[in-house]
Protein backbone atom coordinates (compact mmCIF):
# COMPACT_ATOMS: atom_id res chain seq x y z
CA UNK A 1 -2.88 0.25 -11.07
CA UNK A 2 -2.76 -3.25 -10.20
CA UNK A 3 -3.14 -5.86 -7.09
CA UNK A 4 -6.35 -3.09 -6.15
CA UNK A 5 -8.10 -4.30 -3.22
CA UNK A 6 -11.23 -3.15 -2.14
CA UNK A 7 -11.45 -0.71 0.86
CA UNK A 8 -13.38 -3.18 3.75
CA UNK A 9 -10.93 -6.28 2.78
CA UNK A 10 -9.78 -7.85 5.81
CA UNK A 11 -6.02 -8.59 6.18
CA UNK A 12 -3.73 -10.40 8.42
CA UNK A 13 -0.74 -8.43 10.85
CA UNK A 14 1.50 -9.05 13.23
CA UNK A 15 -0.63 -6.80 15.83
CA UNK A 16 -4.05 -9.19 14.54
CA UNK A 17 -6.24 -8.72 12.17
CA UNK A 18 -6.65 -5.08 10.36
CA UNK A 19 -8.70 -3.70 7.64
CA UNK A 20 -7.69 -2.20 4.23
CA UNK A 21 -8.74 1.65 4.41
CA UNK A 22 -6.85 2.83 1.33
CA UNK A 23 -4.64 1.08 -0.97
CA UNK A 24 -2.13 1.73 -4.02
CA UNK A 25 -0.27 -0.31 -6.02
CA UNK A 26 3.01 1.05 -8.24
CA UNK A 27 3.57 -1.48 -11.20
CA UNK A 28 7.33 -2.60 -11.50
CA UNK A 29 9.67 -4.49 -13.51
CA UNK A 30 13.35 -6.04 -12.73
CA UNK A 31 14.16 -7.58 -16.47
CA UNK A 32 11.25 -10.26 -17.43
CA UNK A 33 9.54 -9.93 -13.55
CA UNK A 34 6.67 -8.17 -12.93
CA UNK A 35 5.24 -7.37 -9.59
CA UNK A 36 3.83 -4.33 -7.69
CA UNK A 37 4.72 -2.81 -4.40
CA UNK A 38 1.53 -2.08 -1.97
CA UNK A 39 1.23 0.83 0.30
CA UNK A 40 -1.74 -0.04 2.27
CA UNK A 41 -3.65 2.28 4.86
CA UNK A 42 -5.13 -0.50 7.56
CA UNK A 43 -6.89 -0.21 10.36
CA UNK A 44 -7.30 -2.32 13.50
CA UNK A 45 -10.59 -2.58 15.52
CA UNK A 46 -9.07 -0.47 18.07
CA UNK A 47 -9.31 2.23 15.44
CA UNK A 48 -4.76 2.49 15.28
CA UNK A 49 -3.72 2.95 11.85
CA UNK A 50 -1.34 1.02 10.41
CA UNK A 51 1.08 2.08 7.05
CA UNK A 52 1.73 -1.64 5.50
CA UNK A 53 4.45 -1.88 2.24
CA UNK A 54 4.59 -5.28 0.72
CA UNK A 55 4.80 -6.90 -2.97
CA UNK A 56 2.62 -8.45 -4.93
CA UNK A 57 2.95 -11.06 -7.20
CA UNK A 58 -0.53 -12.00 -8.63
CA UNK A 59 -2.40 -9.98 -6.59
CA UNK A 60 -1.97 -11.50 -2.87
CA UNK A 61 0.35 -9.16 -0.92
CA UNK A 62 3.66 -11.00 0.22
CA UNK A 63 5.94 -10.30 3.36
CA UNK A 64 9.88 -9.33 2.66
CA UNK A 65 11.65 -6.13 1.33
CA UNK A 66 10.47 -3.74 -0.21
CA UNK A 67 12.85 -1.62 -2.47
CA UNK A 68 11.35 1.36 -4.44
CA UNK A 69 13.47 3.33 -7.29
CA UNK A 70 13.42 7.22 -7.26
CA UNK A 71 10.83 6.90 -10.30
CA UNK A 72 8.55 4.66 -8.12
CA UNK A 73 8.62 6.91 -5.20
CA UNK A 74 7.17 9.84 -7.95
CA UNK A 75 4.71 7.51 -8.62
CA UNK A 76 3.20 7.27 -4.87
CA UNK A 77 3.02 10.64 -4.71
CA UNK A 78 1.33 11.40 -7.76
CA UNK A 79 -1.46 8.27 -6.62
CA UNK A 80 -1.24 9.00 -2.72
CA UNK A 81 -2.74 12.79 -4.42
CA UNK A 82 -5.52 10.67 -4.58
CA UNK A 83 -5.90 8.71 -1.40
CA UNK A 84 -5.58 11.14 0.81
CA UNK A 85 -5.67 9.35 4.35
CA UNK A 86 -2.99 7.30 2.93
CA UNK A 87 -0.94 10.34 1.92
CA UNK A 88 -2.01 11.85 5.74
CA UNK A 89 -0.30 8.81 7.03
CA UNK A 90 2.47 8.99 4.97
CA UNK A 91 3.50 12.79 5.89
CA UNK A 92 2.51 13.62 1.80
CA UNK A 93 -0.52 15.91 2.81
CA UNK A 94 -4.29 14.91 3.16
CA UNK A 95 -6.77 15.86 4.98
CA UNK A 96 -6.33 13.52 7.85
C-alpha cells in the first residue's frame, strides 16, 4: 500500500475540517505514471462520516476525478476486508 496515513491525521473538506478514521490506498499505473487512488473514512467533530476518493501523487491527497479499472475495484475489496468501518461505509460489509 502506499500514500498510508495514520488514523488521527487531520484533513481539510468542503464541510470543515475532518479526521482520517480509516484509509486505503490502491497503487496504479497509466504508462510511465504512478499514483494511487485514496478511499478515506473521515470524520467530522460532529461525529458525520464522510467517504472521501482522491489521488495521490507523492503522498498528499489531490482533488479531481477519480477513475478506478475493474482490477482496482477487486483490489478495495480485498483491502476494505481489512478496514472494516471503511467497508461499513462503503456497503462492502463490516461491522459498523
Amino acid at each position: 500500500m502506499t500514500a498510508k496515513r495514520k488514523s488521527g491525521t487531520r484533513v481539510a473538506t468542503p464541510w470543515g475540517a475532518a479526521t482520517v478514521v480509516e484509509e486505503l490506498a490502491l497503487r496504479q499505473r497509466a504508462g510511465d505514471r504512478r499514483f494511487a487512488s485514496l478511499v478515506q473514512l473521515l470524520e467530522a467533530p460532529s461525529g458525520e462520516r464522510l467517504v472521501r476518493f482522491a489521488y495521490s501523487t507523492g503522498g498528499s491527497a489531490r482533488r479531481g476525478p477519480v477513475t478506478l479499472r475493474a482490477r482496482d475495484l477487486e483490489k478495495l475489496r480485498e483491502q476494505a476486508a481489512v478496514r472494516p468501518e471503511l467497508a461499513a461505509a462503503l456497503g462492502l460489509g463490516g461491522d459498523v
